[in-house]
Protein backbone atom coordinates (compact mmCIF):
# COMPACT_ATOMS: atom_id res chain seq x y z
CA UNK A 1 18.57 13.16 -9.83
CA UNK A 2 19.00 12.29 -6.19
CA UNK A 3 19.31 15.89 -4.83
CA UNK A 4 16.22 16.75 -7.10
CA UNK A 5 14.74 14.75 -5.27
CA UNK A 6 15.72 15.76 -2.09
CA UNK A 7 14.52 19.51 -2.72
CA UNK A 8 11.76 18.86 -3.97
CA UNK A 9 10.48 16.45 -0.61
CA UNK A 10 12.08 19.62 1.01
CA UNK A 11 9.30 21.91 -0.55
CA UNK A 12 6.70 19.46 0.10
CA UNK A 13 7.22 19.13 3.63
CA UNK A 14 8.53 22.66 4.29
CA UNK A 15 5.91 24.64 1.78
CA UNK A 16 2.39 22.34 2.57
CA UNK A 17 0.67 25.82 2.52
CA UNK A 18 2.01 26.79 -0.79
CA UNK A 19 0.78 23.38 -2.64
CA UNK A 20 -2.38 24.71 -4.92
CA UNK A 21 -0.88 27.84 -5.63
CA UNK A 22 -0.51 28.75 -9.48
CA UNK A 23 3.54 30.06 -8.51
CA UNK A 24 4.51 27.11 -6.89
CA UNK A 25 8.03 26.30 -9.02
CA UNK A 26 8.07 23.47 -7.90
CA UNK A 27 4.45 22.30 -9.65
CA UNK A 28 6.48 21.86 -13.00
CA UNK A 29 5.42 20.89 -16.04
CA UNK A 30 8.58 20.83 -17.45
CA UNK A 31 10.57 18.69 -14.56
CA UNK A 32 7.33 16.25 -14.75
CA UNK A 33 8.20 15.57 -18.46
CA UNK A 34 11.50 15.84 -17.63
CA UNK A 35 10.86 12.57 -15.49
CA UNK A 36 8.59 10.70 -17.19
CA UNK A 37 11.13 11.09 -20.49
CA UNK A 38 14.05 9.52 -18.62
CA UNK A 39 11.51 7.04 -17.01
CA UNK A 40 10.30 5.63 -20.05
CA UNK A 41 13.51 5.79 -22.48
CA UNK A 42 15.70 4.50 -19.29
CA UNK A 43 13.88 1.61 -17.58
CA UNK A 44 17.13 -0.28 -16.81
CA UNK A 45 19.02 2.43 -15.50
CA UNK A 46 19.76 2.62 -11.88
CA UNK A 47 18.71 5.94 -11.35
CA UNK A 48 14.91 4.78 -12.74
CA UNK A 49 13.77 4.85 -8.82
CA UNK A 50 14.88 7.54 -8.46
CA UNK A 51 13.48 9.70 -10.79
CA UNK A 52 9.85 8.02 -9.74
CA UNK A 53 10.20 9.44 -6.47
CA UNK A 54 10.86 12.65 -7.99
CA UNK A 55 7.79 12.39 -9.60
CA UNK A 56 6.25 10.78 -6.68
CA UNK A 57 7.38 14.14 -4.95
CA UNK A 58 5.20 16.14 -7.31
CA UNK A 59 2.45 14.46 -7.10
CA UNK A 60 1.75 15.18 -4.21
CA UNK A 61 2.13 19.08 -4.75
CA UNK A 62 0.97 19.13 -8.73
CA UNK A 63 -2.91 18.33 -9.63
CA UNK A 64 -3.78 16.90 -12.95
CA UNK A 65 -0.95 15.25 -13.19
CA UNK A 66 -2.85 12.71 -15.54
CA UNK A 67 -3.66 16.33 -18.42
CA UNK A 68 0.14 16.74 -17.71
CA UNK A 69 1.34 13.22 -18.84
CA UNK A 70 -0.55 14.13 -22.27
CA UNK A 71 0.78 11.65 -25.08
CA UNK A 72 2.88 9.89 -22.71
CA UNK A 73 0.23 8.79 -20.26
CA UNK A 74 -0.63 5.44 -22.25
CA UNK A 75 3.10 4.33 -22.23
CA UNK A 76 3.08 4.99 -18.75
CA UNK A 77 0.91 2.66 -17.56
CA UNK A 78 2.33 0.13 -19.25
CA UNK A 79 5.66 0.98 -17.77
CA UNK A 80 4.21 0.92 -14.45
CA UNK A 81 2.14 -2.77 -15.19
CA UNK A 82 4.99 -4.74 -16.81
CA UNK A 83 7.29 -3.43 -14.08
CA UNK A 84 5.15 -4.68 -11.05
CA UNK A 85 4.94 -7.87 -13.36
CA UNK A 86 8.32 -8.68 -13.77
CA UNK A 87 10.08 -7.58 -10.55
CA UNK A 88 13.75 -7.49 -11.85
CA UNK A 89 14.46 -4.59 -9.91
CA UNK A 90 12.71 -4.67 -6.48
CA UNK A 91 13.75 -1.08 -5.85
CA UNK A 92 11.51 0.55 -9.37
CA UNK A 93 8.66 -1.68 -7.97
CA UNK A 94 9.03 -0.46 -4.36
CA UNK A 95 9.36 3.04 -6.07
CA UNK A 96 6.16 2.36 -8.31
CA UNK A 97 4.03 1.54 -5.56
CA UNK A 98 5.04 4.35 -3.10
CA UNK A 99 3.82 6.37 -6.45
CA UNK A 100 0.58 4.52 -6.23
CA UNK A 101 -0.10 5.13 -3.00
CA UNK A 102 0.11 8.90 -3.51
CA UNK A 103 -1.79 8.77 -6.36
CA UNK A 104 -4.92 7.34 -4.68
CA UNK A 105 -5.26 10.85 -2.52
CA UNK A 106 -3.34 13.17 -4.75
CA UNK A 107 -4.20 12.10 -8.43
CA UNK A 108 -7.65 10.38 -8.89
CA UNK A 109 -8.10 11.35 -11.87
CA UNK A 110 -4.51 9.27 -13.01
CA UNK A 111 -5.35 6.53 -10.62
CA UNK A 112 -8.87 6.09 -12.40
CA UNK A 113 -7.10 5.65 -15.70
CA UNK A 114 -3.99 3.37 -14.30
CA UNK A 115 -6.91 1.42 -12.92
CA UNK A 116 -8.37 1.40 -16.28
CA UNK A 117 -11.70 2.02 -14.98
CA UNK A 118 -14.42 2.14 -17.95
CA UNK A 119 -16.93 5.09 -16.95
CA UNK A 120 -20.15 3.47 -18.19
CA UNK A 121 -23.32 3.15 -16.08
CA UNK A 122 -21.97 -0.25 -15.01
CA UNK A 123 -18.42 0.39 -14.20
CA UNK A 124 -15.95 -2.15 -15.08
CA UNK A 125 -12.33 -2.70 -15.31
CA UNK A 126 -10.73 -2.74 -18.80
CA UNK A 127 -7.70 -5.49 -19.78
CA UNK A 128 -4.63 -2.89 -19.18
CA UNK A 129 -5.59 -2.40 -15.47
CA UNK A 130 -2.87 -2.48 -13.21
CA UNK A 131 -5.35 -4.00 -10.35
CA UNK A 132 -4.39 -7.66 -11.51
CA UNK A 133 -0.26 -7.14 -11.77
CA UNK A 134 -1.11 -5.71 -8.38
CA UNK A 135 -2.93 -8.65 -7.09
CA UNK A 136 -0.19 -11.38 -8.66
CA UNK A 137 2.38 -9.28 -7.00
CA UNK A 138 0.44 -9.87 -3.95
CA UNK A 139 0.08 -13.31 -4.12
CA UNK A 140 4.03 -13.71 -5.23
CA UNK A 141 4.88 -12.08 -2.09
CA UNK A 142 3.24 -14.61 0.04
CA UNK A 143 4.28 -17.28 -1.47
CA UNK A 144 7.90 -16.41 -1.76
CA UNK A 145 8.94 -15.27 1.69
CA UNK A 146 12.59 -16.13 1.74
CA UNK A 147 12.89 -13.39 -0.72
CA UNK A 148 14.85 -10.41 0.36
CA UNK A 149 12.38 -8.25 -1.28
CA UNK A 150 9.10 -10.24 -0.09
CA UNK A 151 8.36 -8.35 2.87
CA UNK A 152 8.90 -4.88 1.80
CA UNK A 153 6.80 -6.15 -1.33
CA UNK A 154 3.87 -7.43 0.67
CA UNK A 155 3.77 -4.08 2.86
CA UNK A 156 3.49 -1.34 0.48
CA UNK A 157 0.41 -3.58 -1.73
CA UNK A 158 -0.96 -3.69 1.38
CA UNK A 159 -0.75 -0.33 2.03
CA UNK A 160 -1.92 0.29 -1.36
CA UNK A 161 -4.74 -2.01 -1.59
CA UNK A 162 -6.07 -0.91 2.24
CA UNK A 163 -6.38 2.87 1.13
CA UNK A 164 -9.62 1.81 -0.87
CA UNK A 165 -11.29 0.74 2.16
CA UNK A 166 -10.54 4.06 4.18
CA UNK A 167 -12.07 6.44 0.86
CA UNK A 168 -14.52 3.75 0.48
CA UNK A 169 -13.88 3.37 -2.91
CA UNK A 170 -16.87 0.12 -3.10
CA UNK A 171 -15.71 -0.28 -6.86
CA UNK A 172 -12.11 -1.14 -6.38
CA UNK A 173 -13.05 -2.91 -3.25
CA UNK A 174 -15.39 -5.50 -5.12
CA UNK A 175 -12.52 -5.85 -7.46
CA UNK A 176 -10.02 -7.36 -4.91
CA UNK A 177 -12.85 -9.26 -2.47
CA UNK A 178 -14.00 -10.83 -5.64
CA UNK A 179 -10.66 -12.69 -5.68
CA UNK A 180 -10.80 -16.47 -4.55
CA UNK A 181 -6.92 -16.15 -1.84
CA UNK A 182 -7.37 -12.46 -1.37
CA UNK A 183 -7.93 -12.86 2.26
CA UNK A 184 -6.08 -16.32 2.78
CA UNK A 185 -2.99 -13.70 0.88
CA UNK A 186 -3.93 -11.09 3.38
CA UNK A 187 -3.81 -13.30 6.12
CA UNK A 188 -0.35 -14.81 5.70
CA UNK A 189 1.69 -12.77 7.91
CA UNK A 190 -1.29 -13.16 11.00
CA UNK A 191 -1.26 -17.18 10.27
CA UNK A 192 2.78 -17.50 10.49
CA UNK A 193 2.78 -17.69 14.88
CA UNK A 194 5.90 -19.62 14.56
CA UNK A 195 8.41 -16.65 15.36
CA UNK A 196 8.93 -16.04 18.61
CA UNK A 197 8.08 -11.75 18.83
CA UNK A 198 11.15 -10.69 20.28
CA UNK A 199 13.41 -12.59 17.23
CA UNK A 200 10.90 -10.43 14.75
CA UNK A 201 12.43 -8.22 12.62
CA UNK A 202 11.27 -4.79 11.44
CA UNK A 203 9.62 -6.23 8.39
CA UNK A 204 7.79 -8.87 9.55
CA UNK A 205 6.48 -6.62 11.86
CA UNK A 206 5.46 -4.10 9.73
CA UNK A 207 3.66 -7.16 7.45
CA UNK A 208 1.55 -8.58 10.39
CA UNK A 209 0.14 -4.49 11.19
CA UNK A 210 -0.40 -3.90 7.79
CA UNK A 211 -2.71 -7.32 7.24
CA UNK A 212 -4.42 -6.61 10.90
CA UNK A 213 -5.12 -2.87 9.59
CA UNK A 214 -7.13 -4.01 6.19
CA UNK A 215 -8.91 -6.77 8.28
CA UNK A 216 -10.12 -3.97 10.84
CA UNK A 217 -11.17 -2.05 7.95
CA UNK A 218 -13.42 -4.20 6.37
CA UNK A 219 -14.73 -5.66 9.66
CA UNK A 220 -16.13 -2.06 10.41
CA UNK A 221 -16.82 -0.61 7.40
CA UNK A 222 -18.49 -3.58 6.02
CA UNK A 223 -21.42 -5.36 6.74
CA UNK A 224 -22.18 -9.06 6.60
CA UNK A 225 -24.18 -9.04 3.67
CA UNK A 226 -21.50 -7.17 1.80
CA UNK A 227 -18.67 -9.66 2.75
CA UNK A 228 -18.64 -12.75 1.02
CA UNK A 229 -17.37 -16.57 2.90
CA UNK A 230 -14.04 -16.17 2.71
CA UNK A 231 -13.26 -13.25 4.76
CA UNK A 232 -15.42 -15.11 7.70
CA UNK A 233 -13.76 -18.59 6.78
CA UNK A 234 -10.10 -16.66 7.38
CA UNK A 235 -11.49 -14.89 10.10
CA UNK A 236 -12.51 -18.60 12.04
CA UNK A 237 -9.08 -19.88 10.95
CA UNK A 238 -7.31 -17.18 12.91
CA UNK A 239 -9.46 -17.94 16.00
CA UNK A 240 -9.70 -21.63 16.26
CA UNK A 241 -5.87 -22.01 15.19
CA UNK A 242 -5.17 -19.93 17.95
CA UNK A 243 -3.72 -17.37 15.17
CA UNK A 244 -5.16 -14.24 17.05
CA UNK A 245 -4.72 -15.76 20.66
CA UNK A 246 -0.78 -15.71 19.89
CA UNK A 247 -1.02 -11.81 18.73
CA UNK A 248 -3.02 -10.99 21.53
CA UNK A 249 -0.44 -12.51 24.27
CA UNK A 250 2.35 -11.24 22.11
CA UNK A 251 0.60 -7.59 22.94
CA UNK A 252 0.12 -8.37 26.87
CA UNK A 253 4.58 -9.28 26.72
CA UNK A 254 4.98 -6.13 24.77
CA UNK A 255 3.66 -3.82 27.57
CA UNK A 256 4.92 -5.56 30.09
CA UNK A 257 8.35 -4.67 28.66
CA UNK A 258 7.76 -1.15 27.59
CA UNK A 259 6.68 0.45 30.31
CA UNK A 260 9.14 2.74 31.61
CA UNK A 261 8.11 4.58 35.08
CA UNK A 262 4.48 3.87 34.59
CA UNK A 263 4.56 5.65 31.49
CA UNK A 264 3.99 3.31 27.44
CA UNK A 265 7.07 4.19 25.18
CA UNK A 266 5.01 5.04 22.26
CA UNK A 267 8.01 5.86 20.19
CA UNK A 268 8.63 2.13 20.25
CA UNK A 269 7.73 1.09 16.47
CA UNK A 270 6.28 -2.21 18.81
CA UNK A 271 3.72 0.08 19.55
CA UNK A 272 2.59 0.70 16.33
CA UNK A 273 2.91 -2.63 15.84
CA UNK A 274 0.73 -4.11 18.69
CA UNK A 275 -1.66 -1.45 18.44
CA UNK A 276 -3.21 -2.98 15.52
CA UNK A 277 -3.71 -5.79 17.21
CA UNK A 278 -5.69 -4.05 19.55
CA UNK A 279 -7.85 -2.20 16.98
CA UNK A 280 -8.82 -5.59 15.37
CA UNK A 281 -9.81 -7.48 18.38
CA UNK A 282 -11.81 -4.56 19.43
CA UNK A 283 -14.07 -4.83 16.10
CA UNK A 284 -13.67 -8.06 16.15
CA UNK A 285 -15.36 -8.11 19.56
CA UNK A 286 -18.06 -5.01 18.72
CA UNK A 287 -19.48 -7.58 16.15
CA UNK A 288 -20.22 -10.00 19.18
């Protein structure tokens, strides 16, 4: 299963060009059954991440994958919701939400109906949506930090959750704004200013840009009238407890240390890092 795996990220990196076309091998109906088979008659076994990155893998190069699930497709999603609800093995959920992310540029169609999105002039969510699972799962990873798996957690839902506000996707954004902590959840990374930068590991790193990146979403892609208290109530929280002040000094050390003849080491994942710092306080400042 692993070197499936393997080839097939091969072809998608190697054979981008080749994606839509009807010979593509790799665009198999066959292997996708294949995977979601083993997926949902194996959900304890080990090699269950696995084979969702497989499928993962040909998502991205396979469209309709949703037609292709046929029977199955119902199953799946509740594969996918009581496995983001339980967490018992951090790796499938890691492994279900890299598949979500994929699926929100590669497979709207599936995303629509994992989302359980009711197509009626006044769209609404039905009960087997995976948007609430998704939202607990975000709220568990706040609140339970000294997990091993908190911070990985945290990232990817963010990562998830911030792709709606790039596509714009207003109903799936109402969904999660609508949600009392959202943005105090959000938030949590930004609010913690008690770890000195250089002692921060990769992860926590990666947390803090992935909160400042939704924030700078929604501060420029929203308006006022479309945001409701609690993003400004955060937002006043992270100024006056000198929240953003600590990220913005944290920035000023980080060049001073990476500058190498006069030239930024952008390689640095710092710079990543610190960058979104910068994009926030600059639309944080364009709405002054």
């Amino acid at each position: 299963m692993a070197i499936i795996s393997s080839v097939i990220d091969y072809q998608v990196e190697n054979f981008k060009q080749n994606i839509n076309t009807p010979n593509n091998p790799f665009a198999s109906k066959l292997l996708i059954k294949v995977c979601i088979d083993f997926l949902l008659q194996h959900i304890n076994d080990i090699k269950a991440p696995i084979c969702l990155r497989c499928l993962t893998s040909l998502a991205k190069i396979t469209p309709g994958l949703s037609i292709l699930l046929e029977t199955s497709i119902e199953r799946f999603r509740t594969f996918i919701i009581e496995n983001i609800k339980d967490r018992k093995s951090p790796d499938l959920t890691m492994a279900i939400l890299d598949f979500l992310i994929v699926c929100v540029n590669s497979q709207p169609a599936l995303l629509g109906y994992l989302c359980d999105i009711n197509t009626t002039s006044t769209a609404t969510f039905g009960n087997s949506t995976i948007l609430q699972p998704i939202v607990e799962l975000l709220r568990w990873s706040t609140e339970n930090t000294n997990d091993v798996a908190a911070s990985d957690l945290f990232i990817l839902t963010v990562t998830f959750i911030t792709q709606f506000w790039e596509q714009h996707t207003q109903l799936l954004v109402d969904y999660f704004v609508k949600i009392n902590d959202f943005w105090k959840n959000i938030s949590t990374p930004i609010s913690n200013t008690r770890v000195r930068i250089e002692l921060m590991d990769t992860g926590e790193k990666r947390a803090v840009s992935a909160s400042f990146r939704l924030l700078t979403q929604h501060l420029l892609n929203y308006t006022t009238d479309q945001t409701g208290n609690d993003f400004y109530d955060i937002l006043n929280k992270l100024i006056t407890n000198n929240c953003l002040l600590h990220w913005i000094k944290a920035c000023r050390t980080f060049f001073q240390a990476n500058i190498e003849n006069d030239m930024l080491n952008e390689q640095s994942l710092s710079f990543s890092f610190f960058s979104s710092v910068i994009y926030f306080t600059k639309a944080l400042l364009c709405l002054n």
